[in-house]
C-alpha atoms as a PDB file:
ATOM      1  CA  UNK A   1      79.461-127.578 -54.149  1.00  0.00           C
ATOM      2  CA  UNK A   2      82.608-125.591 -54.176  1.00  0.00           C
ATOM      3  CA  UNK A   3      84.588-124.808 -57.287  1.00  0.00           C
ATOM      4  CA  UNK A   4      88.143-124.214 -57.392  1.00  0.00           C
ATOM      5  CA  UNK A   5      89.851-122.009 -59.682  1.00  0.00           C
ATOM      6  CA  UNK A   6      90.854-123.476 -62.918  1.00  0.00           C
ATOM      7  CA  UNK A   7      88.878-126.647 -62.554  1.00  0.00           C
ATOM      8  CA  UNK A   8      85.379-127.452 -64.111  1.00  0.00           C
ATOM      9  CA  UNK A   9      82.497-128.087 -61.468  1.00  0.00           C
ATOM     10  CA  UNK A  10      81.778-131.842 -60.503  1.00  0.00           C
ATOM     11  CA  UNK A  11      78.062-132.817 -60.351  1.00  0.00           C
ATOM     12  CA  UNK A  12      77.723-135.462 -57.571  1.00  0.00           C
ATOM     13  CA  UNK A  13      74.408-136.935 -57.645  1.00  0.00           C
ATOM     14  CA  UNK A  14      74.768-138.174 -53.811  1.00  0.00           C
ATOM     15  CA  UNK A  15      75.478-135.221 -52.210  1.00  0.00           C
ATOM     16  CA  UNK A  16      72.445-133.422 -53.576  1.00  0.00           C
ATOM     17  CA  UNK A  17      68.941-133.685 -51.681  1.00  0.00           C
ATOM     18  CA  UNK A  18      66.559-135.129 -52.856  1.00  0.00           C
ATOM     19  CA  UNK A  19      63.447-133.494 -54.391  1.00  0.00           C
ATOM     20  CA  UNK A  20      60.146-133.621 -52.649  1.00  0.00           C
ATOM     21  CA  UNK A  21      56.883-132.797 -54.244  1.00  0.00           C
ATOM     22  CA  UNK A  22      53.509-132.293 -51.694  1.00  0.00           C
ATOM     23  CA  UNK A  23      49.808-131.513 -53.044  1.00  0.00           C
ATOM     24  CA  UNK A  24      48.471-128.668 -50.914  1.00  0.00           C
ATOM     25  CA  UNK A  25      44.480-128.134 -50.106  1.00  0.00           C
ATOM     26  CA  UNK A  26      42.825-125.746 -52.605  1.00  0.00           C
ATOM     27  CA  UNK A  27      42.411-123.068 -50.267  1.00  0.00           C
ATOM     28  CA  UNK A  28      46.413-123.075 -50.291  1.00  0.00           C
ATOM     29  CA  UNK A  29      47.359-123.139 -54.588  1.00  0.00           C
ATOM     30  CA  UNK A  30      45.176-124.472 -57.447  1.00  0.00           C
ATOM     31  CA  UNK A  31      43.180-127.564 -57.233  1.00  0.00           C
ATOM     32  CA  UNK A  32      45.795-130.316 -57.786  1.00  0.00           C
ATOM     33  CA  UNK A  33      48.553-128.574 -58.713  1.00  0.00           C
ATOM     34  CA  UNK A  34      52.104-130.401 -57.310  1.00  0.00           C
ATOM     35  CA  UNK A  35      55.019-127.976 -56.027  1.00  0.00           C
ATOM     36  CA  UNK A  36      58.487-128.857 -55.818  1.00  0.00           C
ATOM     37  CA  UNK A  37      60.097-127.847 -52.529  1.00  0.00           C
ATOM     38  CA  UNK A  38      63.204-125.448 -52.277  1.00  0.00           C
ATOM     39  CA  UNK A  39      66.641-127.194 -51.669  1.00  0.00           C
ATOM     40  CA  UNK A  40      66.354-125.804 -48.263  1.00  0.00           C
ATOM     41  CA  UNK A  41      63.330-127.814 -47.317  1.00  0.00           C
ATOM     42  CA  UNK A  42      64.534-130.543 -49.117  1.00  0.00           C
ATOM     43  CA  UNK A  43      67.507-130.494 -46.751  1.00  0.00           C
ATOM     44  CA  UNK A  44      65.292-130.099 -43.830  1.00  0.00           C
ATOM     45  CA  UNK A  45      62.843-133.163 -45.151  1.00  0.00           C
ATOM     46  CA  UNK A  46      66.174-135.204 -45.183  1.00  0.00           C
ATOM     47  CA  UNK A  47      66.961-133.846 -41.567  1.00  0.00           C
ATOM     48  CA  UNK A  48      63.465-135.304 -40.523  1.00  0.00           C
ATOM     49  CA  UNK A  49      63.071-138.535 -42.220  1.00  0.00           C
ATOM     50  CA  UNK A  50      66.752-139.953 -41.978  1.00  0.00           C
ATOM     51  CA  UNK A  51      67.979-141.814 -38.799  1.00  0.00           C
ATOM     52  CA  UNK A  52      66.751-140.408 -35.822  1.00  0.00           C
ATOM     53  CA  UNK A  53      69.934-138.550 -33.425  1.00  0.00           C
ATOM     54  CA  UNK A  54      69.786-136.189 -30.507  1.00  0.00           C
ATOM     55  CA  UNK A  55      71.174-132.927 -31.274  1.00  0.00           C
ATOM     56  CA  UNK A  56      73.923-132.155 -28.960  1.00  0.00           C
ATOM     57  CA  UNK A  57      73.316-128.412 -28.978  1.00  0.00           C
ATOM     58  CA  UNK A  58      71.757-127.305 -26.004  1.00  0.00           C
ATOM     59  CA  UNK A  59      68.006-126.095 -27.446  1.00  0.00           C
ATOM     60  CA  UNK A  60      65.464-124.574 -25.834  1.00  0.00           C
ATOM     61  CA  UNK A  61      62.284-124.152 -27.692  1.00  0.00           C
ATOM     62  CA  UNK A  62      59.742-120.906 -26.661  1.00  0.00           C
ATOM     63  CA  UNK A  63      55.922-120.461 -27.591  1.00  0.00           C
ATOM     64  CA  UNK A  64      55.661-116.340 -28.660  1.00  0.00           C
ATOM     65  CA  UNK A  65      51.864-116.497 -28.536  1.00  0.00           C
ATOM     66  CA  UNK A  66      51.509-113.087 -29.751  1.00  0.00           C
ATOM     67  CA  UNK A  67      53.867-113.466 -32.768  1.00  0.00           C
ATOM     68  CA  UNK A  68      52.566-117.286 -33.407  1.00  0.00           C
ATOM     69  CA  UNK A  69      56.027-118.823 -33.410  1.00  0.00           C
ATOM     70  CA  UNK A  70      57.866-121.766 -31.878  1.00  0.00           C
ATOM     71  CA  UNK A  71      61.526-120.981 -31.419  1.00  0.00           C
ATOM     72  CA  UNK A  72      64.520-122.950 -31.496  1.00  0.00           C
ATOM     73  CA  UNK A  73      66.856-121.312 -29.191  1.00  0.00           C
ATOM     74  CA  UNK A  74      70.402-122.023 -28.697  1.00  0.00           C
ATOM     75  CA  UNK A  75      72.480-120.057 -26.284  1.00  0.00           C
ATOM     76  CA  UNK A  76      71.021-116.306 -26.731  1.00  0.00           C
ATOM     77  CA  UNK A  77      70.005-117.038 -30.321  1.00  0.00           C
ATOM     78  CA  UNK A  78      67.013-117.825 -32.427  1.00  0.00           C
ATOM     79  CA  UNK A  79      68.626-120.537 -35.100  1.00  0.00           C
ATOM     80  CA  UNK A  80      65.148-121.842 -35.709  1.00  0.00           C
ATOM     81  CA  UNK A  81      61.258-121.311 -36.135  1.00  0.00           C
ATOM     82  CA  UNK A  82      57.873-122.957 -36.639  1.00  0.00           C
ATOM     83  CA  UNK A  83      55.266-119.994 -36.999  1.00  0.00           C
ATOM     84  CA  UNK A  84      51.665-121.262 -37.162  1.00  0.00           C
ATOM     85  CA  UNK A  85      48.337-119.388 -36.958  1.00  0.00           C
ATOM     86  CA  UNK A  86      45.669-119.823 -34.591  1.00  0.00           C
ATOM     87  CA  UNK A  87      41.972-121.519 -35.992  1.00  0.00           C
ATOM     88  CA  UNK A  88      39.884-121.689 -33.524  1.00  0.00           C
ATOM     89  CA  UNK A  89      40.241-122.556 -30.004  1.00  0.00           C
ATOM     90  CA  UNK A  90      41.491-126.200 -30.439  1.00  0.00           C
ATOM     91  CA  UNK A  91      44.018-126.460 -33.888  1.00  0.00           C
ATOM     92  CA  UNK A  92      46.811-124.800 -35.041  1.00  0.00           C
ATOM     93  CA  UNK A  93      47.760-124.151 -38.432  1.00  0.00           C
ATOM     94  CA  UNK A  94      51.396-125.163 -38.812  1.00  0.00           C
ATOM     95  CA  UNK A  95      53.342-122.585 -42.009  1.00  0.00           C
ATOM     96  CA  UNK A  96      56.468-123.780 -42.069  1.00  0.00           C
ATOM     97  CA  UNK A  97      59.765-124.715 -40.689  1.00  0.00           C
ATOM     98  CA  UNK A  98      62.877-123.047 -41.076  1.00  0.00           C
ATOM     99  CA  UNK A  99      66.693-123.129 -39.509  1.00  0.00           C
ATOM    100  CA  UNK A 100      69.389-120.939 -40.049  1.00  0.00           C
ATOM    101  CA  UNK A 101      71.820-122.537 -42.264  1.00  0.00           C
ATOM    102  CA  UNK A 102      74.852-123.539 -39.837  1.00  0.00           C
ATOM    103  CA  UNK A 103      72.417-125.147 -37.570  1.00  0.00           C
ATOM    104  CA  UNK A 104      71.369-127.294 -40.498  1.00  0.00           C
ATOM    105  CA  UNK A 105      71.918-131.225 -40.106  1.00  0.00           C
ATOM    106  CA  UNK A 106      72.030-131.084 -36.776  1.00  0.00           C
ATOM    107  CA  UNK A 107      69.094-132.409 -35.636  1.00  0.00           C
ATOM    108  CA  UNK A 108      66.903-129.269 -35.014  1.00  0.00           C
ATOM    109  CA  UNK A 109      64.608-129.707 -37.161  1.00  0.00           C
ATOM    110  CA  UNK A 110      63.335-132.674 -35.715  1.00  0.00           C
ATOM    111  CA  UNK A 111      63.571-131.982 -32.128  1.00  0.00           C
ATOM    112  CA  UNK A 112      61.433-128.824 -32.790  1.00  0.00           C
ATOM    113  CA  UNK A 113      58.831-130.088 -34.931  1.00  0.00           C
ATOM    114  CA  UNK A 114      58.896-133.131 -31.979  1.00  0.00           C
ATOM    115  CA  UNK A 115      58.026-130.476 -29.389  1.00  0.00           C
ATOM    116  CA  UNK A 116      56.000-128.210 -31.171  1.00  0.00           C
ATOM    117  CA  UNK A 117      53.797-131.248 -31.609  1.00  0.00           C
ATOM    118  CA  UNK A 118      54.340-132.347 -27.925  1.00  0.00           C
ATOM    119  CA  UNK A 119      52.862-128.838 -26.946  1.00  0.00           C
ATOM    120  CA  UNK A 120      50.125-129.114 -29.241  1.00  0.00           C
ATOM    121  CA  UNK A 121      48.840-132.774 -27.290  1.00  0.00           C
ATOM    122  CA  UNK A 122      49.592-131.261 -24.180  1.00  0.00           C
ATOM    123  CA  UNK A 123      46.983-128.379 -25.116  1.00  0.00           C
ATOM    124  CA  UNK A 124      44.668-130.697 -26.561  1.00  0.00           C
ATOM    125  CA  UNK A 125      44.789-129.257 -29.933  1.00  0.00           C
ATOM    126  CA  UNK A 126      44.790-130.664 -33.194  1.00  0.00           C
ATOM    127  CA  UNK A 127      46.952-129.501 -36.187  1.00  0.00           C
ATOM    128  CA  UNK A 128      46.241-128.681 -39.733  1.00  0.00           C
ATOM    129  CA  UNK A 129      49.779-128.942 -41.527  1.00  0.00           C
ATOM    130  CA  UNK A 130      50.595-126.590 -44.393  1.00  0.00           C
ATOM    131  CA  UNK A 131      54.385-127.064 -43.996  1.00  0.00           C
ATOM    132  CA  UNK A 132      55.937-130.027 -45.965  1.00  0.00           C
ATOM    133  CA  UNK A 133      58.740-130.909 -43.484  1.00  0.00           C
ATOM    134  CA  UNK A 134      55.919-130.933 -40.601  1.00  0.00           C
ATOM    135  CA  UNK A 135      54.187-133.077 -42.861  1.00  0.00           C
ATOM    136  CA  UNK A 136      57.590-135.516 -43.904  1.00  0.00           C
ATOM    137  CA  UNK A 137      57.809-135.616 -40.222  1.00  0.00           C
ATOM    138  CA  UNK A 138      54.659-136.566 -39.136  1.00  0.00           C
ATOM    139  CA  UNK A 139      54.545-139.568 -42.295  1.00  0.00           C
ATOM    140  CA  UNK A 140      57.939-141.152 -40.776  1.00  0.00           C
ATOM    141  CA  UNK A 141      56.816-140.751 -37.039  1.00  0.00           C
ATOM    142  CA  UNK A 142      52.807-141.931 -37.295  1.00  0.00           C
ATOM    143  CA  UNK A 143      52.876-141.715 -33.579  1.00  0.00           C
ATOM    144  CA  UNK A 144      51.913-137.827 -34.456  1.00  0.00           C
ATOM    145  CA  UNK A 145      49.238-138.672 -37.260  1.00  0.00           C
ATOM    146  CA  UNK A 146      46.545-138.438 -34.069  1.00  0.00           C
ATOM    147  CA  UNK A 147      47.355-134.307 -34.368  1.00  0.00           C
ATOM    148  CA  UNK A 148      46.591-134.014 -37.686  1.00  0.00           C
ATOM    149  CA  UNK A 149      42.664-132.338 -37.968  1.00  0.00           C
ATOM    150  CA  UNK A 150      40.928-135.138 -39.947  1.00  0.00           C
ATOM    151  CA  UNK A 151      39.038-131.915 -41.241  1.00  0.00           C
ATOM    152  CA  UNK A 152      41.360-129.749 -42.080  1.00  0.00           C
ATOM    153  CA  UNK A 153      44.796-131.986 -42.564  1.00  0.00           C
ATOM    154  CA  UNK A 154      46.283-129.089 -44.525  1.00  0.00           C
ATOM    155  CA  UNK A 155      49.482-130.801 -47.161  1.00  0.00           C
ATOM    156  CA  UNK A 156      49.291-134.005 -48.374  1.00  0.00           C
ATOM    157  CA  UNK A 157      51.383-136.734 -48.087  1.00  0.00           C
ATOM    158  CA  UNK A 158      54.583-136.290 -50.477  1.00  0.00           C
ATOM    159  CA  UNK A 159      56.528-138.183 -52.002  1.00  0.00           C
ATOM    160  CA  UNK A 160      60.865-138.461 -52.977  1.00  0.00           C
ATOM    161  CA  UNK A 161      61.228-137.612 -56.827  1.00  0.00           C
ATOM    162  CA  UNK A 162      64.298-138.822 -58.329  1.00  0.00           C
ATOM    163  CA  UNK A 163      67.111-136.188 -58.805  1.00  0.00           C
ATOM    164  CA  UNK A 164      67.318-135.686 -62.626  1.00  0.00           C
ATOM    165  CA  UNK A 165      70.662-134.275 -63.708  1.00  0.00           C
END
């Protein structure tokens, strides 16, 4: 929202994300306890779930093993990241997604949560999922929900809140 000098701030419902709230597994916050996402993954849930577009960046994702990241890489730069940690020899535990903000809305999100996941069949592996825009992904594409560790599924499915205001 910008403001201009002189003039009083405008709340416009429709141009604000939407809230998201997820339940995460004990081991992650207190037994049942509901978190609200940040606006940032809230803009990176709506990324994921809307209608699906190509970006038209040129994006290269990388595997850094030793750091446990998935990079988003466009031209010499590192605009986005999925680390995860390594349990076990067959499941990853996917932390959470991030994109540097200019890169936002343009389809990055998705493309590298779609080939992180691609990797992850390739391997054989499953995934537990403790980040809520892997998780908002996986719920709108089920064709992913095969990944998921049935043991260890990590977040719950969430669900849109209304944006009170």
């Amino acid at each position: 929202m910008t403001v201009n000098e002189g003039e009083a701030p405008s709340m416009t419902v429709a141009a604000e994300p939407a809230h998201y709230a997820f339940a995460y597994p004990t081991e992650a916050v207190h037994p049942g306890e509901k978190h609200t996402l940040e606006q940032d993954q809230s803009v990176l849930i709506d990324e994921v779930i809307g209608e699906p577009h190509a970006t038209a960046l040129d994006l290269h994702i990388a595997n850094d093993e030793k750091l446990g990241i998935y990079g988003a890489i466009v031209g010499d730069r590192e605009v986005a990241g999925l680390p995860y940690n390594v349990a076990g020899d067959d499941r990853l535990v996917l932390l959470a997604t991030s994109v540097i903000p200019e890169f936002r809305k343009q389809g990055i999100a998705t493309e590298l949560i779609r080939r992180v996941l691609d990797d992850v069949r390739v391997q054989g592996k499953t995934v537990t999922v403790m980040c809520p825009i892997v998780r908002a992904f996986i719920d709108h594409n089920p064709e992913y929900a095969d990944l998921v560790d049935p043991e260890h599924p990590g977040a719950a499915q969430g669900h849109p809140r209304e944006v009170v205001g």
